[in-house]
Protein backbone atom coordinates (compact mmCIF):
# COMPACT_ATOMS: atom_id res chain seq x y z
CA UNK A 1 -33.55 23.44 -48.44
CA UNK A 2 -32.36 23.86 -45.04
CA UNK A 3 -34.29 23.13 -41.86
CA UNK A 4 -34.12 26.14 -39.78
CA UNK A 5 -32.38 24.96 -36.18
CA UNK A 6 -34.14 26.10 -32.82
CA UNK A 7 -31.76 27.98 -30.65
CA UNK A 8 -32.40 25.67 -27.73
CA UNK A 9 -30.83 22.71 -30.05
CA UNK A 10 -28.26 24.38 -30.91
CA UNK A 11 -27.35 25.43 -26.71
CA UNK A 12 -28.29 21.73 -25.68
CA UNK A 13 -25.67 20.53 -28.58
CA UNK A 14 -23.11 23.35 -27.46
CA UNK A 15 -23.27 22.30 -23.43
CA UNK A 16 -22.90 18.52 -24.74
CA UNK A 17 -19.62 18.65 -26.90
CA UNK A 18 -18.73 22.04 -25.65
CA UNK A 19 -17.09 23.06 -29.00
CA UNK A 20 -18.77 25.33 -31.87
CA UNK A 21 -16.93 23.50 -34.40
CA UNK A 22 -18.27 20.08 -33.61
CA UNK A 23 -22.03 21.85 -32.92
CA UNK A 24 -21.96 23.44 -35.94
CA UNK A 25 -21.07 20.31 -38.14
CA UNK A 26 -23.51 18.03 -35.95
CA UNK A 27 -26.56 20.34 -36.56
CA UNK A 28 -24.90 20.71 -40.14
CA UNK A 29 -25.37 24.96 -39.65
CA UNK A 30 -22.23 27.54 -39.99
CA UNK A 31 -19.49 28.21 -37.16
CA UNK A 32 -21.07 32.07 -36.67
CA UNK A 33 -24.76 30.75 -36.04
CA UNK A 34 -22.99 28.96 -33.26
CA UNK A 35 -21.64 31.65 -31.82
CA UNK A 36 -24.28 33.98 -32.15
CA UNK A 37 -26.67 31.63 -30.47
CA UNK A 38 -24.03 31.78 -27.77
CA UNK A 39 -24.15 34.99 -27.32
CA UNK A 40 -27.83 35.53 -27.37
CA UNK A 41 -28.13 32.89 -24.29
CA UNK A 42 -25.63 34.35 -22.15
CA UNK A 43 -27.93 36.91 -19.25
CA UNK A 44 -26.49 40.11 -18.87
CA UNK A 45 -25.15 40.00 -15.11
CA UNK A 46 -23.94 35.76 -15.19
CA UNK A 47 -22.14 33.73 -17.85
CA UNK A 48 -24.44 31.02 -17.43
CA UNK A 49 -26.03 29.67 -21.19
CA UNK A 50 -29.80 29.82 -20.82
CA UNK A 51 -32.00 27.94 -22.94
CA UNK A 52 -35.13 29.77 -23.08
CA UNK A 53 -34.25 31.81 -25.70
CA UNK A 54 -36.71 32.46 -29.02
CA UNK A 55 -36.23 33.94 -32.37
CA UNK A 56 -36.74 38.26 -32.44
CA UNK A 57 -40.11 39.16 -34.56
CA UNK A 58 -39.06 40.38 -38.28
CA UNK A 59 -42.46 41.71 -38.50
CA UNK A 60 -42.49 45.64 -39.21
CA UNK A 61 -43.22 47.05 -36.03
CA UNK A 62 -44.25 50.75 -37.81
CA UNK A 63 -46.62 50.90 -40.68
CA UNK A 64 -45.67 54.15 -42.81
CA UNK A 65 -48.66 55.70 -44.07
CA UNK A 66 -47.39 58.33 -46.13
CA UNK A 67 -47.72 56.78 -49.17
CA UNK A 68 -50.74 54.95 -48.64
CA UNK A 69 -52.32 58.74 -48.04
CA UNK A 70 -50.77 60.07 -51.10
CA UNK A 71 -52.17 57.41 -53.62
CA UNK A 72 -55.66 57.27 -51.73
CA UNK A 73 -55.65 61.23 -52.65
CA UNK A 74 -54.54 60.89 -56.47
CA UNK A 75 -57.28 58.34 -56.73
CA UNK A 76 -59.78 60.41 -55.16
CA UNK A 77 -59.25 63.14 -57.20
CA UNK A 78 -59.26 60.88 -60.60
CA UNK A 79 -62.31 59.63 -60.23
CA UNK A 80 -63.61 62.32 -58.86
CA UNK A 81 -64.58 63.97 -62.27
């Protein structure tokens, strides 16, 4: 299984050899990770790579209820009786 790379390696790596190809073989990760990571750092107004970038939450950030409702009311009413 694969080690998951922190996106300041993978800038650090970048600014040293300057070439995705070489990064991506070093850190032993695909060519589009790379690039992505490249993207991510770059701030809106400069071109500058910055290396305090993190990882975006995959946690839910809404909780649907509707179904948790329904099936708390068709067990209410089955044990109801």
């Amino acid at each position: 299984m694969r080690m998951r790379k922190k996106p300041k390696e993978i800038i650090c790596s970048f600014k040293q050899t300057r070439s995705v190809k070489i990064t991506a073989e070093l850190l032993g990760i695909n060519k589009t990770t790379v690039y992505r990571w490249i993207r991510h750092s770059r701030s809106g107004w400069s071109n500058h790579l910055r290396e305090n970038i993190y990882r975006k939450s995959t946690k839910p950030k809404n909780i649907h209820y509707k179904y948790f409702y329904y099936i708390n009311f068709v067990f209410d009413y089955l044990f109801y009786f």
